[in-house]
N, C-alpha and C. Protein backbone atom coordinates (compact mmCIF):
# COMPACT_ATOMS: atom_id res chain seq x y z
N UNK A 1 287.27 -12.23 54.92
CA UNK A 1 288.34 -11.31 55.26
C UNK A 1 288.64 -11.42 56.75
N UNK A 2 289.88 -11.88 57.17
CA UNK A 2 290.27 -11.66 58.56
C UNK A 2 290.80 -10.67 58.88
N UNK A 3 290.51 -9.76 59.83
CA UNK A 3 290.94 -9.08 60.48
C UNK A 3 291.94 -8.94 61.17
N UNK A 4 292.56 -10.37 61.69
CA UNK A 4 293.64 -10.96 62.52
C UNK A 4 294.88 -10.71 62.13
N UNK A 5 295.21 -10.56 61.18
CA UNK A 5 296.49 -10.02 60.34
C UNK A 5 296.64 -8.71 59.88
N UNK A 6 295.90 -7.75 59.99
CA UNK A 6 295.82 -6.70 59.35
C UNK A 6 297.12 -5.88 60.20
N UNK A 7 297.77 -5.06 59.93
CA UNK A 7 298.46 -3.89 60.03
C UNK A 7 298.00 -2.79 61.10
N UNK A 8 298.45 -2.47 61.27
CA UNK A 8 297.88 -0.91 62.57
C UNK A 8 297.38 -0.45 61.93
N UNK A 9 298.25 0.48 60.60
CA UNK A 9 297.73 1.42 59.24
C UNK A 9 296.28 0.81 58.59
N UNK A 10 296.42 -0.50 58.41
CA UNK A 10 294.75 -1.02 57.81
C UNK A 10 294.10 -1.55 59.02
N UNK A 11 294.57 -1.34 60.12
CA UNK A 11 293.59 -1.47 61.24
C UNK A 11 292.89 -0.08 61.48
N UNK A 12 293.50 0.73 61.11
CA UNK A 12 293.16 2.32 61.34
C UNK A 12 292.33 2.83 60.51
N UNK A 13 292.89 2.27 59.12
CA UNK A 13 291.50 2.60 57.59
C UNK A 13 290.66 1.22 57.77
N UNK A 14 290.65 0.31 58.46
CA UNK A 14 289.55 -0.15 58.55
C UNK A 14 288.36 0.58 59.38
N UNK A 15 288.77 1.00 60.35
CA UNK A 15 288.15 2.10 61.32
C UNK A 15 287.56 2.72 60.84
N UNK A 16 288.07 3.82 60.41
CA UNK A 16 287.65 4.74 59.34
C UNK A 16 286.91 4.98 58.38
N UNK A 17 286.57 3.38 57.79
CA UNK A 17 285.82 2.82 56.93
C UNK A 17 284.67 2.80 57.49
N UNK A 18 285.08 2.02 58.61
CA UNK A 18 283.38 1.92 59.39
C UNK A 18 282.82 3.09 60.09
N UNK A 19 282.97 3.75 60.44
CA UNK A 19 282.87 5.10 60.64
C UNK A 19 282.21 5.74 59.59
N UNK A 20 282.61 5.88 58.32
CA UNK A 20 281.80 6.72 57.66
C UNK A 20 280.67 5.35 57.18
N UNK A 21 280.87 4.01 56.98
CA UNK A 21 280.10 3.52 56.45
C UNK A 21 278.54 3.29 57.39
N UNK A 22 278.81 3.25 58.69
CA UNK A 22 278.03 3.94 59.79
C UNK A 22 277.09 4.79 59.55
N UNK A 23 277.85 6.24 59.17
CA UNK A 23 277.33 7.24 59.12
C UNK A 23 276.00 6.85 57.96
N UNK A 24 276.45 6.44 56.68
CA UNK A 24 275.69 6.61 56.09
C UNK A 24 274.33 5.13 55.99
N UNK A 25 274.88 4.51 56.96
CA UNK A 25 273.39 3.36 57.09
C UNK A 25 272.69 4.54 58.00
N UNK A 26 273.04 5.27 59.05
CA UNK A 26 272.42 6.36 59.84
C UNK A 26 272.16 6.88 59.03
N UNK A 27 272.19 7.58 58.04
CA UNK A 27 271.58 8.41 56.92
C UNK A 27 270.54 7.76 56.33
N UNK A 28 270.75 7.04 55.97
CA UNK A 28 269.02 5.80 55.22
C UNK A 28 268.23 5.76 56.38
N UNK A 29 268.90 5.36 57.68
CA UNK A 29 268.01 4.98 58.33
C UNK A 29 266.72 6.00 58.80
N UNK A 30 267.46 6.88 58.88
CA UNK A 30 266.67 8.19 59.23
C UNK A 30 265.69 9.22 58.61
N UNK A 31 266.36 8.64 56.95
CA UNK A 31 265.27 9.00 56.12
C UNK A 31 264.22 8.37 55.66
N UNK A 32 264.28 6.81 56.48
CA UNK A 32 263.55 5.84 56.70
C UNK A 32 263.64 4.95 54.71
N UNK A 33 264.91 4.87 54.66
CA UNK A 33 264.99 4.15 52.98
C UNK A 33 265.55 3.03 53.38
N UNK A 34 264.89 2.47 52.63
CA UNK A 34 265.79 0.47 52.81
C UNK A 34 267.25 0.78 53.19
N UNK A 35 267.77 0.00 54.01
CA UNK A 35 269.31 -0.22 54.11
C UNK A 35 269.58 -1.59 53.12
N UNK A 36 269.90 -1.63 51.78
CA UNK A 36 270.64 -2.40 50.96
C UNK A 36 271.80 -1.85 50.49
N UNK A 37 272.26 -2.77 49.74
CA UNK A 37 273.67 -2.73 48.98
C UNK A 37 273.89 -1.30 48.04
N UNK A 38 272.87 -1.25 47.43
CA UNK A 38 272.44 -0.03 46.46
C UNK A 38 271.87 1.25 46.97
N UNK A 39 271.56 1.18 48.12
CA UNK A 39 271.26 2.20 48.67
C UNK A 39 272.45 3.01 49.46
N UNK A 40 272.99 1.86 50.06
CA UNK A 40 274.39 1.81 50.82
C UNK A 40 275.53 3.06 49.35
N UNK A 41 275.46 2.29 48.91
CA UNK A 41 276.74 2.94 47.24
C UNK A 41 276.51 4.43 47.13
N UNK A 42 274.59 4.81 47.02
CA UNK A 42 274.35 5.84 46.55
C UNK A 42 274.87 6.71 47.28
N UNK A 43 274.40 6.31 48.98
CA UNK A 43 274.56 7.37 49.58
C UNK A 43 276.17 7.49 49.94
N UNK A 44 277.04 7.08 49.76
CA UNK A 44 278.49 7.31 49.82
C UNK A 44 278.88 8.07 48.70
N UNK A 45 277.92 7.74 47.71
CA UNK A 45 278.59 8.75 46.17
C UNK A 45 277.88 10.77 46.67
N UNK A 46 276.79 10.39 47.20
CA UNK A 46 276.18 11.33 47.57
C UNK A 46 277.47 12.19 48.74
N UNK A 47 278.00 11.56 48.97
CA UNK A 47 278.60 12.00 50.64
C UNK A 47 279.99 12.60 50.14
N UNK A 48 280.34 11.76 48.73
CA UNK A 48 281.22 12.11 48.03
C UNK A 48 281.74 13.48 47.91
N UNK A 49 280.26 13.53 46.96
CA UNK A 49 280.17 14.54 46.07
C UNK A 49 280.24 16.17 47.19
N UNK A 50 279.65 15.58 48.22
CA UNK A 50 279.53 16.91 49.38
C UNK A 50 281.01 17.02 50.21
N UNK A 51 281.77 16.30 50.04
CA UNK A 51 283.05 16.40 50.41
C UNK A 51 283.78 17.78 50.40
N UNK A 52 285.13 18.60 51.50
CA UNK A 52 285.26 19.48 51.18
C UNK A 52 286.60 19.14 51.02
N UNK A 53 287.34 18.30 50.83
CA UNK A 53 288.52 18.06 51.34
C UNK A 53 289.49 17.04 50.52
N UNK A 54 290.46 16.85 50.10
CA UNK A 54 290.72 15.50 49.34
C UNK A 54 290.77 14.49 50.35
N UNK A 55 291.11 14.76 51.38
CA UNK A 55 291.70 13.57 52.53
C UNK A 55 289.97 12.95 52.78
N UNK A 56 289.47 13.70 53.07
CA UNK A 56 287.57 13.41 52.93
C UNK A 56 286.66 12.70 51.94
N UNK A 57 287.26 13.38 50.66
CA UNK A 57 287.13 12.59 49.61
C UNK A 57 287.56 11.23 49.33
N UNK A 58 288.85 10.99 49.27
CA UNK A 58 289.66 9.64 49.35
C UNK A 58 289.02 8.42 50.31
N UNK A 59 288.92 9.21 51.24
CA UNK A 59 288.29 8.21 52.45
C UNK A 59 286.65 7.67 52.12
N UNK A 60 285.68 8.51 51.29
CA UNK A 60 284.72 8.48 50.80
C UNK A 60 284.82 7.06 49.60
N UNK A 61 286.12 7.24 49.11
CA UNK A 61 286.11 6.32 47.96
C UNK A 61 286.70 5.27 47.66
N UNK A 62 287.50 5.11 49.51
CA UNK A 62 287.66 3.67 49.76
C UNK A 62 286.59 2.97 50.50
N UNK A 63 285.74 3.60 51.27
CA UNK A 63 284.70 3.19 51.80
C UNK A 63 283.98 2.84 50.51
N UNK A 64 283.60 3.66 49.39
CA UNK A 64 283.14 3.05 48.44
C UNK A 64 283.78 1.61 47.74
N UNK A 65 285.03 1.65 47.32
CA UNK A 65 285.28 0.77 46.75
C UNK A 65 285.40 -0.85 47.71
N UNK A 66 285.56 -0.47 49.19
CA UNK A 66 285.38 -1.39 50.24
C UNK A 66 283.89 -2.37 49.99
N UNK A 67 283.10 -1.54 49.68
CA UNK A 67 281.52 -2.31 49.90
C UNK A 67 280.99 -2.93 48.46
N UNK A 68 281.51 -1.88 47.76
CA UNK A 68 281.44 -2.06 46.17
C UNK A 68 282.17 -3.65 45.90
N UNK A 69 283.80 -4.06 46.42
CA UNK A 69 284.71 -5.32 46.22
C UNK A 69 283.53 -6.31 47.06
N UNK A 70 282.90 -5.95 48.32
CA UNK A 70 282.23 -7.00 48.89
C UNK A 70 281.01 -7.66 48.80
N UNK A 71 280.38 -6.85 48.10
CA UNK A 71 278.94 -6.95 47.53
C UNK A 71 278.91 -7.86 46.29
N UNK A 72 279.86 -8.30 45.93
CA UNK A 72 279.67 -8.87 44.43
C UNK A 72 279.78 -10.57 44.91
């Protein structure tokens, strides 16, 4: 995936992406759990589910489906 072409708008949800996807390797890391692929998923479904917001949510479940398309 290049980056080099992307859009402002998917330069911005790429951001965004990494940001929460961040957050939650900081979340494993701290609870001292492997950082893998599967660990990575859970804890975004987890982050999901604690969501208060749709705009929060949504963003939760492109970050999911982001790692989910790349992992395979």
């Amino acid at each position: 995936m290049s980056i080099h072409y992307l859009t402002d708008s998917e330069t911005q949800n790429l951001e965004k992406v990494s940001i929460v996807l961040g957050r939650c390797v900081i979340d494993l890391l701290v609870r001292k759990k492997i950082v893998n692929t599967d660990n990575i998923l859970s804890q975004i479904v987890a982050e999901m589910e604690k969501s208060s917001d749709s705009d929060e949510f949504q963003l939760y479940r492109t970050t999911l489906e982001f790692v989910g398309t790349l992992s395979k």
